[in-house]
Protein backbone atom coordinates (compact mmCIF):
# COMPACT_ATOMS: atom_id res chain seq x y z
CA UNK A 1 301.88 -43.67 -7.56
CA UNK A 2 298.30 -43.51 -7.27
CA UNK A 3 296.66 -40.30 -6.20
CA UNK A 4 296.34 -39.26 -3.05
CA UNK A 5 292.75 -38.23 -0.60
CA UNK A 6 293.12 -35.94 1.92
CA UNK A 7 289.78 -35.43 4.39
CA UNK A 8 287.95 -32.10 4.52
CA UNK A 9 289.58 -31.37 7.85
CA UNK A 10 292.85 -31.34 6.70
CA UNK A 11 292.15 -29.36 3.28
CA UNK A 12 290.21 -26.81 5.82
CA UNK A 13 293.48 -26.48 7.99
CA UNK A 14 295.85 -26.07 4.58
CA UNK A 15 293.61 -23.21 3.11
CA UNK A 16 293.94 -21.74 6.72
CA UNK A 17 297.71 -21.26 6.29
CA UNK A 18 297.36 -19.12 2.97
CA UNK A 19 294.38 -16.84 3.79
CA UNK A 20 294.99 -16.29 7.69
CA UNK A 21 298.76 -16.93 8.30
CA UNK A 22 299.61 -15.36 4.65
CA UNK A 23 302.13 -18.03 4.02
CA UNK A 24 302.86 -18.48 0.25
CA UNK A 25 300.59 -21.00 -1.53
CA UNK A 26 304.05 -22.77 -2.84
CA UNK A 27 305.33 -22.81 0.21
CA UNK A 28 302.34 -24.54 2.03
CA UNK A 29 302.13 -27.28 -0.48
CA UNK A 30 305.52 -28.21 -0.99
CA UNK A 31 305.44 -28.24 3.37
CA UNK A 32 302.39 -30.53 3.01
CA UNK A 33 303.04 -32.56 -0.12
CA UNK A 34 300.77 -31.69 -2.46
CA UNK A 35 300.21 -29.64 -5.44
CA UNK A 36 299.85 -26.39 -5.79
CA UNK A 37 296.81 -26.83 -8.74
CA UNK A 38 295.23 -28.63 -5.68
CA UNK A 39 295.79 -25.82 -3.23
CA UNK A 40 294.87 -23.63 -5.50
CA UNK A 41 291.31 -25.89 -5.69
CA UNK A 42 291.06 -25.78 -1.76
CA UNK A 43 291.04 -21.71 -1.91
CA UNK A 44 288.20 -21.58 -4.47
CA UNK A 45 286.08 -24.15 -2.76
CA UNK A 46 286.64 -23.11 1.44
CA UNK A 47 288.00 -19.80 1.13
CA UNK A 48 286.32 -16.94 3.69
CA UNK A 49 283.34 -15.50 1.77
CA UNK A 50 282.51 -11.76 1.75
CA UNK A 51 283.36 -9.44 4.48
CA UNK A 52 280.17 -8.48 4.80
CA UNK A 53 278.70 -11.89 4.98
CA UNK A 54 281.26 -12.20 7.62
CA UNK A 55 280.10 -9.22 9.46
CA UNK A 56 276.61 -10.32 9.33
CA UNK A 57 277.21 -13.58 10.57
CA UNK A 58 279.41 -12.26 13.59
CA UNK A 59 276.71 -10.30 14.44
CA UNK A 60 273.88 -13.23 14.38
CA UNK A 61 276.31 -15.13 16.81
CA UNK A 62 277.07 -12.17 19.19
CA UNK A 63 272.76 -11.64 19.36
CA UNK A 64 272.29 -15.39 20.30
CA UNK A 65 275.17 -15.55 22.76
CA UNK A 66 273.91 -12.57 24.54
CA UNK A 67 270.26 -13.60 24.11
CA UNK A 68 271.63 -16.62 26.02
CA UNK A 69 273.86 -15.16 28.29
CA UNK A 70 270.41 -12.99 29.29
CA UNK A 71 268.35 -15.94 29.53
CA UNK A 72 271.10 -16.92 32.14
CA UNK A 73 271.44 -13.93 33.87
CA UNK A 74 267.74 -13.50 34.58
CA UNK A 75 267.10 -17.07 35.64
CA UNK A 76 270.18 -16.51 38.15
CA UNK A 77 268.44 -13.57 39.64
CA UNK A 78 265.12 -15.07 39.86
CA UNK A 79 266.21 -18.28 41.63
CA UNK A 80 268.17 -15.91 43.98
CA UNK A 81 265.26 -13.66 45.30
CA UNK A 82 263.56 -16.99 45.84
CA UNK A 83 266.05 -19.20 47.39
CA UNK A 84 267.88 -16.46 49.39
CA UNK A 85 267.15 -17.39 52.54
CA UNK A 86 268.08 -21.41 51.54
CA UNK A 87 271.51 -20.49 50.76
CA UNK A 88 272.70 -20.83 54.36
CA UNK A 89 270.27 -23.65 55.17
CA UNK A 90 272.08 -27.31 55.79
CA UNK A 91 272.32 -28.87 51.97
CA UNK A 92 269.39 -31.08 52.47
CA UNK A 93 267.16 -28.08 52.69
CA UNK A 94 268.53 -26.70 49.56
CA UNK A 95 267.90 -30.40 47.61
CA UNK A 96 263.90 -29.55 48.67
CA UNK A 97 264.29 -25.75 47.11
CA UNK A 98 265.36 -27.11 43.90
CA UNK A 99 262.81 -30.23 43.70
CA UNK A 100 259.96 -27.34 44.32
CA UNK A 101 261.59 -25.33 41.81
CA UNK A 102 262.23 -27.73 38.81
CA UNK A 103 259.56 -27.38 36.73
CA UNK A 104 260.31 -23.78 36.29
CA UNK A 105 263.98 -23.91 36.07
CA UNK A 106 266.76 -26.47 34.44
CA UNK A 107 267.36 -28.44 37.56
CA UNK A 108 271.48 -27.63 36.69
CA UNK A 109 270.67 -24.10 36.95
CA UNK A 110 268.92 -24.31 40.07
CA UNK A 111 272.12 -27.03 41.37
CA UNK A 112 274.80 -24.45 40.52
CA UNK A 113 272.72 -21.31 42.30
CA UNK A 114 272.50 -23.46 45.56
CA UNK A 115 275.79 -24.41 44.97
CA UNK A 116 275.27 -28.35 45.19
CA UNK A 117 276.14 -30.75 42.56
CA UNK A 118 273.34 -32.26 40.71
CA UNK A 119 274.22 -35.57 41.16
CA UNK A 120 274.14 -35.08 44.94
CA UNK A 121 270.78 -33.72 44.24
CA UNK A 122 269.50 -36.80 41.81
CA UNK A 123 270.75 -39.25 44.41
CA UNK A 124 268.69 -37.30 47.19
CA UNK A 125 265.55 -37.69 44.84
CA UNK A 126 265.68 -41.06 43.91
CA UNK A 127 263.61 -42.98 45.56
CA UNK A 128 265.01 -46.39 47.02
CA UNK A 129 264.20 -50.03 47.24
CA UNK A 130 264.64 -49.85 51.48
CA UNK A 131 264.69 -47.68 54.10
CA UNK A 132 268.60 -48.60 53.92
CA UNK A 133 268.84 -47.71 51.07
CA UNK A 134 267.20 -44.55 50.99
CA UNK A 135 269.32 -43.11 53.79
CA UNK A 136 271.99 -44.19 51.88
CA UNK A 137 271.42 -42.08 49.10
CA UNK A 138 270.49 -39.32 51.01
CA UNK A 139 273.87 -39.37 53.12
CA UNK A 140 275.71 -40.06 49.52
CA UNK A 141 274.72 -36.48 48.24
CA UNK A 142 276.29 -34.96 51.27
CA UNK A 143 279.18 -37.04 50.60
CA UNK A 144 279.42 -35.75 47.84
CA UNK A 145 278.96 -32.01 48.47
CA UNK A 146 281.30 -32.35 50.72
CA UNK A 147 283.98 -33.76 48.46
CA UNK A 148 282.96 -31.32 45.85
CA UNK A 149 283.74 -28.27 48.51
CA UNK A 150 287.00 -29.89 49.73
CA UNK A 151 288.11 -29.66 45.75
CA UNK A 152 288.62 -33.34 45.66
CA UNK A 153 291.05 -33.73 47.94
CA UNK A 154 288.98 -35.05 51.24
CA UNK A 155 288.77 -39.05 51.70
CA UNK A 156 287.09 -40.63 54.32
CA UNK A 157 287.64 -39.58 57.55
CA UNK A 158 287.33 -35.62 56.78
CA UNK A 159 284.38 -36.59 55.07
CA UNK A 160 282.71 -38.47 58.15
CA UNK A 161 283.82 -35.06 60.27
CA UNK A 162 281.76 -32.94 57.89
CA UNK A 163 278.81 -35.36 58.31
CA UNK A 164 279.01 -35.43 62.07
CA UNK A 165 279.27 -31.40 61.92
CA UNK A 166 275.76 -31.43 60.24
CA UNK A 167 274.54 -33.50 62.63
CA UNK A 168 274.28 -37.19 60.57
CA UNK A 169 274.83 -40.05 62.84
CA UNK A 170 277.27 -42.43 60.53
CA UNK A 171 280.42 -44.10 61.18
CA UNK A 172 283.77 -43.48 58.97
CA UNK A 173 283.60 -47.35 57.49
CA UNK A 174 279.89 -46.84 56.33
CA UNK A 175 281.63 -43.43 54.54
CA UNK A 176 284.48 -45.80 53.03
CA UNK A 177 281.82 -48.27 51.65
CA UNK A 178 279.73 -45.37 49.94
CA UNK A 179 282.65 -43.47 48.32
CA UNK A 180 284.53 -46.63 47.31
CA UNK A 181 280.99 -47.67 45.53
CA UNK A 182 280.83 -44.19 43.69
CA UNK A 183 284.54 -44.11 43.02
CA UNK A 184 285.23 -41.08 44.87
CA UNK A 185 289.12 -41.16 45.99
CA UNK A 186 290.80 -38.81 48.60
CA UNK A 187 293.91 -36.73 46.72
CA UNK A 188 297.01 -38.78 48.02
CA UNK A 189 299.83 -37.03 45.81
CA UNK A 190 301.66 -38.03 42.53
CA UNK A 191 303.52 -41.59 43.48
CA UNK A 192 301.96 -44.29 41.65
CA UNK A 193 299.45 -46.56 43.14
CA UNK A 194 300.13 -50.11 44.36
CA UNK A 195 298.98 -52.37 41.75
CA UNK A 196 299.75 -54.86 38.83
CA UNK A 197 300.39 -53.45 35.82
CA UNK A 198 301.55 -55.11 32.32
CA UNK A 199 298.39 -57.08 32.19
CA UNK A 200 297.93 -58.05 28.04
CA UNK A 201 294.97 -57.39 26.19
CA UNK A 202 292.29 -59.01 25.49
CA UNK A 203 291.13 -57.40 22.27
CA UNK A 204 294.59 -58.11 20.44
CA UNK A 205 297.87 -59.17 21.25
CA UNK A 206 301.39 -56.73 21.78
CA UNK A 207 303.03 -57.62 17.98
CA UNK A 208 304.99 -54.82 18.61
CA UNK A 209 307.03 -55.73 22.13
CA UNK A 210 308.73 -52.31 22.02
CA UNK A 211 311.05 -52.97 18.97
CA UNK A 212 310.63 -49.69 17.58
CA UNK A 213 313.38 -50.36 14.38
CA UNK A 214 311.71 -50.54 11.31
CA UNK A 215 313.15 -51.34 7.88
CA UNK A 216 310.32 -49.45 5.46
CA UNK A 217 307.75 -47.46 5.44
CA UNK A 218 303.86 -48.36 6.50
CA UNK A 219 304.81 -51.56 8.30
CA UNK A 220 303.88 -50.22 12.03
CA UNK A 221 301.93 -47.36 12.99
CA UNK A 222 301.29 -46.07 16.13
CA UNK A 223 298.52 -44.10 17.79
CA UNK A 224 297.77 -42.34 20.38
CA UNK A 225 295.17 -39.94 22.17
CA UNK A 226 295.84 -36.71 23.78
CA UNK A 227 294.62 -33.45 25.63
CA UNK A 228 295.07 -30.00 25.04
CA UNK A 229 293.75 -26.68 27.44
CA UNK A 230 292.02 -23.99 26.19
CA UNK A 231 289.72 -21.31 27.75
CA UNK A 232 286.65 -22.58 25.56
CA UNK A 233 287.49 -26.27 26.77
CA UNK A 234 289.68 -29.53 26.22
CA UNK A 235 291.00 -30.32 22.69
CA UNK A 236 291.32 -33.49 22.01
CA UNK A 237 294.09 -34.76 19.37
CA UNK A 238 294.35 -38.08 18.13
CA UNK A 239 297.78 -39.05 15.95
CA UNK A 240 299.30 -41.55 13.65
CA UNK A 241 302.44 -41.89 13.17
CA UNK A 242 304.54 -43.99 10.97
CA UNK A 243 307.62 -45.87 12.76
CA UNK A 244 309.66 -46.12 10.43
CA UNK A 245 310.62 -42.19 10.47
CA UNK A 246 308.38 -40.80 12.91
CA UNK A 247 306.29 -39.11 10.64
CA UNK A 248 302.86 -37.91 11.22
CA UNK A 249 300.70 -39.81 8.59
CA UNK A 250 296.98 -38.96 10.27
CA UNK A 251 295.76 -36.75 12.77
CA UNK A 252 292.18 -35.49 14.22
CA UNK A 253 291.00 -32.94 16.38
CA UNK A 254 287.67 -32.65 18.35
CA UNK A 255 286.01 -31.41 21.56
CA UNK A 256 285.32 -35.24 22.35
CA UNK A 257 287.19 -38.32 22.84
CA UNK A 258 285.35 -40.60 21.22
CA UNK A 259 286.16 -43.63 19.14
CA UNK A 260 285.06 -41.11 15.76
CA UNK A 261 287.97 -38.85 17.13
CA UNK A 262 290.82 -42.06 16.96
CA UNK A 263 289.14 -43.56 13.53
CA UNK A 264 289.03 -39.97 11.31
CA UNK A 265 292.79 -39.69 12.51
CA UNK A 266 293.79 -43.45 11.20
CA UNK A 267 291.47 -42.66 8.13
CA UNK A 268 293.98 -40.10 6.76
CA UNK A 269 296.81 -42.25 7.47
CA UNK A 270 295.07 -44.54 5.25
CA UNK A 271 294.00 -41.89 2.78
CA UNK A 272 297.88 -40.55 2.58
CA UNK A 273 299.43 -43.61 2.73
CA UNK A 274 297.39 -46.29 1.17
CA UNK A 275 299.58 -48.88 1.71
CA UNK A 276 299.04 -52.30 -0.44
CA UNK A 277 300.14 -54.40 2.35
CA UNK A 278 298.57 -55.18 5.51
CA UNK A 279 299.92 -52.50 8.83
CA UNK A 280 300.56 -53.41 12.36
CA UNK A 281 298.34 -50.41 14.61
CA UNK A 282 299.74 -50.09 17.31
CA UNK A 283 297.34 -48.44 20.64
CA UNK A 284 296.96 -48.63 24.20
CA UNK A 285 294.19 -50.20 25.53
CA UNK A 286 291.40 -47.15 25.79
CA UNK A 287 288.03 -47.33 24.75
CA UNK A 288 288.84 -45.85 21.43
CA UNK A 289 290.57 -48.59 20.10
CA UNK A 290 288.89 -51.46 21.85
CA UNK A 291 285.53 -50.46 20.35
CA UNK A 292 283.58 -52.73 17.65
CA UNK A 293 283.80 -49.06 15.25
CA UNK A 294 287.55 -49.31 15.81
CA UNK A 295 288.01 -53.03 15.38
CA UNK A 296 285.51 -52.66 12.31
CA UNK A 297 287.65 -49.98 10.30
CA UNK A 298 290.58 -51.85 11.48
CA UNK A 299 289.23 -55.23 9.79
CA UNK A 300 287.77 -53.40 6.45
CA UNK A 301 291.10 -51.66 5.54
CA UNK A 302 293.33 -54.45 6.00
CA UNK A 303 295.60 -53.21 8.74
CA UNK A 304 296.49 -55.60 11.61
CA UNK A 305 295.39 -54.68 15.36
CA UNK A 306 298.21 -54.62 18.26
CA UNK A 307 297.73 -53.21 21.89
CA UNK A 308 300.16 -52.51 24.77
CA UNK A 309 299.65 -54.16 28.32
CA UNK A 310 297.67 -52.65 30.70
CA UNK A 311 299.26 -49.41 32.16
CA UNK A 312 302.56 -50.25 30.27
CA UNK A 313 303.12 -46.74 28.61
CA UNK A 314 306.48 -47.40 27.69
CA UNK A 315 304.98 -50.17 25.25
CA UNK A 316 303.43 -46.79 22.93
CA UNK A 317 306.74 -44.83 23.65
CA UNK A 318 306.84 -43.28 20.25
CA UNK A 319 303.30 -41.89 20.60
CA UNK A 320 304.11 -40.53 24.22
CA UNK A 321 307.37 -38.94 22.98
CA UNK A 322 305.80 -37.12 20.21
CA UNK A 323 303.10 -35.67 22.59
CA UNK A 324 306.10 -34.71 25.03
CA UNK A 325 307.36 -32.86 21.87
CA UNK A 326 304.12 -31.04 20.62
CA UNK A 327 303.71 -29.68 24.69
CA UNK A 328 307.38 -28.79 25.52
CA UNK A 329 308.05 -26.73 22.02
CA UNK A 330 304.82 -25.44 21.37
CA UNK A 331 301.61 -26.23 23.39
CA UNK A 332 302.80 -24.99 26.93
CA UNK A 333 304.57 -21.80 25.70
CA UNK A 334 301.00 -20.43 24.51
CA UNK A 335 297.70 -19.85 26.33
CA UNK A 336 294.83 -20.34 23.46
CA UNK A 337 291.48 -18.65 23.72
CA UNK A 338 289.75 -21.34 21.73
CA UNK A 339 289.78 -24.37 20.60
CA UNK A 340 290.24 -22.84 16.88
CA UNK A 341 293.13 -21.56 17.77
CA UNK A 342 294.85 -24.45 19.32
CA UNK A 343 293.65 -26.54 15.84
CA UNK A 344 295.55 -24.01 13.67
CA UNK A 345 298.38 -23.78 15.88
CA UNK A 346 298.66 -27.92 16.01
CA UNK A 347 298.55 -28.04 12.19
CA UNK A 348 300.81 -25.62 11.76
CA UNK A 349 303.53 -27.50 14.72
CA UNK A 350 302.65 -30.93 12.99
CA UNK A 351 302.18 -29.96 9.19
CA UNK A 352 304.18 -27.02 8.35
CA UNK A 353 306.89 -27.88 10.69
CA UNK A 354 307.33 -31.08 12.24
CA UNK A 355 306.69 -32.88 9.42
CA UNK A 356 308.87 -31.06 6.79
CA UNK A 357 311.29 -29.17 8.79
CA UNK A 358 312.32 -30.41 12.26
CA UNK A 359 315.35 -32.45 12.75
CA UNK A 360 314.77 -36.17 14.50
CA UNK A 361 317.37 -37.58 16.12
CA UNK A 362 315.74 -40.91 15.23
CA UNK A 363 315.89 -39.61 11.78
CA UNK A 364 319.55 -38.92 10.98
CA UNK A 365 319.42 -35.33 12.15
CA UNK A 366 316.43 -35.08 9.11
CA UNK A 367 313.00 -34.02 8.80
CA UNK A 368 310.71 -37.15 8.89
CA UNK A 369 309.64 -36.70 5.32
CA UNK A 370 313.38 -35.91 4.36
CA UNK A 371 314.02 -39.41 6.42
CA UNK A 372 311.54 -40.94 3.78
CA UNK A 373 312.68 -38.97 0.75
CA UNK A 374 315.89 -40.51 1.34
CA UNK A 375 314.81 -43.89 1.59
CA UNK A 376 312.70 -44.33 -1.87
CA UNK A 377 316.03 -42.30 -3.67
CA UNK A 378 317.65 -45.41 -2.44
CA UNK A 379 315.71 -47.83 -3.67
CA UNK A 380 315.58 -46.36 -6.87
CA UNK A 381 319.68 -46.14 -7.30
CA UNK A 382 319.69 -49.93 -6.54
């Protein structure tokens, strides 16, 4: 078998397991499936350096935040003693304070002091094409503050209320026509909207038509895109998996969901893998994967595009049901402070346990790569 890449993210993450968790350095690559002369490699070249480096580099970070966090502060105040008497003016008012004001302050500092949003505030400056049109802009930014206030959860008719209360002379349909333009929606519960769904793609084809049995390894993968919580920010966690034991072949993790995000995870699924014979993909239909990057990669490594229909998630079942796994047995039992330490505790879930340890039904009652061990001791016997 030929030798096997792994990207720096992943090597980062394995290191991570020996000199923060303190796991054994056999134990983490036997887990991960690879050698311990190349663990051992990893260490020397992305171990921690000095403590005292350390320390002086905490300390560098902790004087910029707070030199930021100052910067902050003070502008806050400044704006305040300025604008005082503007916070209890009508939000038009308040649109004038910050466009007198914007040259000396970020115009987002300025929104979020006066409490307005700043695109209610850009659609207030810009300057129309009609009179029409200009008093529709203006009454869009109070739409929207008053959407904004409500949480979301106002449509229409509140929303025409709130006008009238501030004294604009507009009718409930012309408040329909301007939120339905801007794609602002009143909150109308959890049942699922009216619509057709199961539409096919246009960018490829469903090869995959929810048959989910597969005889061998890297024939079908599937991917998917996910979300995790944490106080910094989202996480954003893109997977491959193989079908034929549910294995997790390629993952990525960023604080954007971007079509890099999807690609770096399918890149160590080719990396790992590196299969000699062309692979199904299987994805929904998000921007990710309908991208020219995606379809690019896609086309240069040989592997075969397939897409579910259009809000059809049962089509990518085996990607949803892993997610419902990683949430229910690890991710919603834990509150992370960062986004670091959501990455180390998904690597450890996916490599140090799902992976090598926990039993599949799917999988004869095995561990995925058990489920695959298995398989290639057959084909040897025979």
């Amino acid at each position: 078998m030929s030798s096997k890449r792994y990207p720096e993210e992943f090597r980062i993450e394995a290191v991570k397991q020996v000199t923060e968790r303190g796991h054994p350095v056999a134990e983490v690559a036997s887990r991960i499936g690879v050698s311990q002369h190349s663990l051992y490699e990893w260490l020397k070249r992305y171990s921690l350096p000095p403590v005292e480096r350390d320390e002086l580099q905490g300390q560098a970070a902790e004087i910029r935040r707070l030199k930021a966090e100052l910067k902050r502060v003070s502008e806050e105040r400044d704006i305040l003693k300025k604008g005082r008497s503007v916070l209890c003016q009508r939000v038009p008012v308040r649109y004038a304070f910050i466009q007198a004001h914007e040259t000396q302050y970020p115009v987002r500092r300025l929104c979020h002091v006066m409490a307005v949003h700043p695109s209610g505030y850009y659609a207030w400056k810009a300057e129309p094409a009609s009179p029409r049109r200009k008093d529709d802009q203006r009454l869009l930014g109070l739409i929207k503050q008053s959407w904004l206030e409500s949480g979301g959860v106002y449509g229409y008719r509140k929303i025409a209320h709130d006008l009238r209360d501030l004294g604009e002379r507009c009718g409930k349909h012309r408040v329909y026509r301007l939120m339905r333009l801007e794609g602002l929606r009143a909150q109308v519960g959890y049942r699922r909207r009216a619509g057709h769904y199961g539409k096919p793609a246009v960018v490829a084809k469903n090869q995959l038509e929810q048959n989910f049995d597969v005889e061998a390894p890297n024939q079908i993968w599937v991917t998917d895109i996910t979300y995790i919580r944490t106080h910094e920010g989202w996480l954003y966690l893109a997977v491959v998996l193989d079908l034929f034991s549910r294995q997790v072949i390629g993952w990525s993790m960023r604080s954007r969901i971007d079509s890099e995000l999807a690609i770096n995870a399918l890149l160590m699924a080719v990396w790992r893998r590196n299969p000699k014979a062309p692979v199904i993909v299987h994805s929904d239909q998000g921007c990710q994967y309908t991208s020219h990057d995606w379809q690019a990669f896609l086309k240069a490594h040989g592997l075969v595009a397939s897409m579910s229909r259009r809000g059809n998630c049962y089509d990518n079942a085996v990607a949803e049901s892993f997610f419902q796994l990683l949430k229910r047995e690890r991710i919603r039992r834990k509150t992370y402070l960062d986004r670091e330490e959501a990455r180390r505790d998904v690597f450890d879930y996916i490599e140090m346990f799902y992976n090598p340890k926990r039993r599949h039904g799917y999988a004869n009652d095995v561990s995925p790569v058990e489920f695959e061990n298995q398989y290639f001791n057959r084909l040897q016997s025979v």
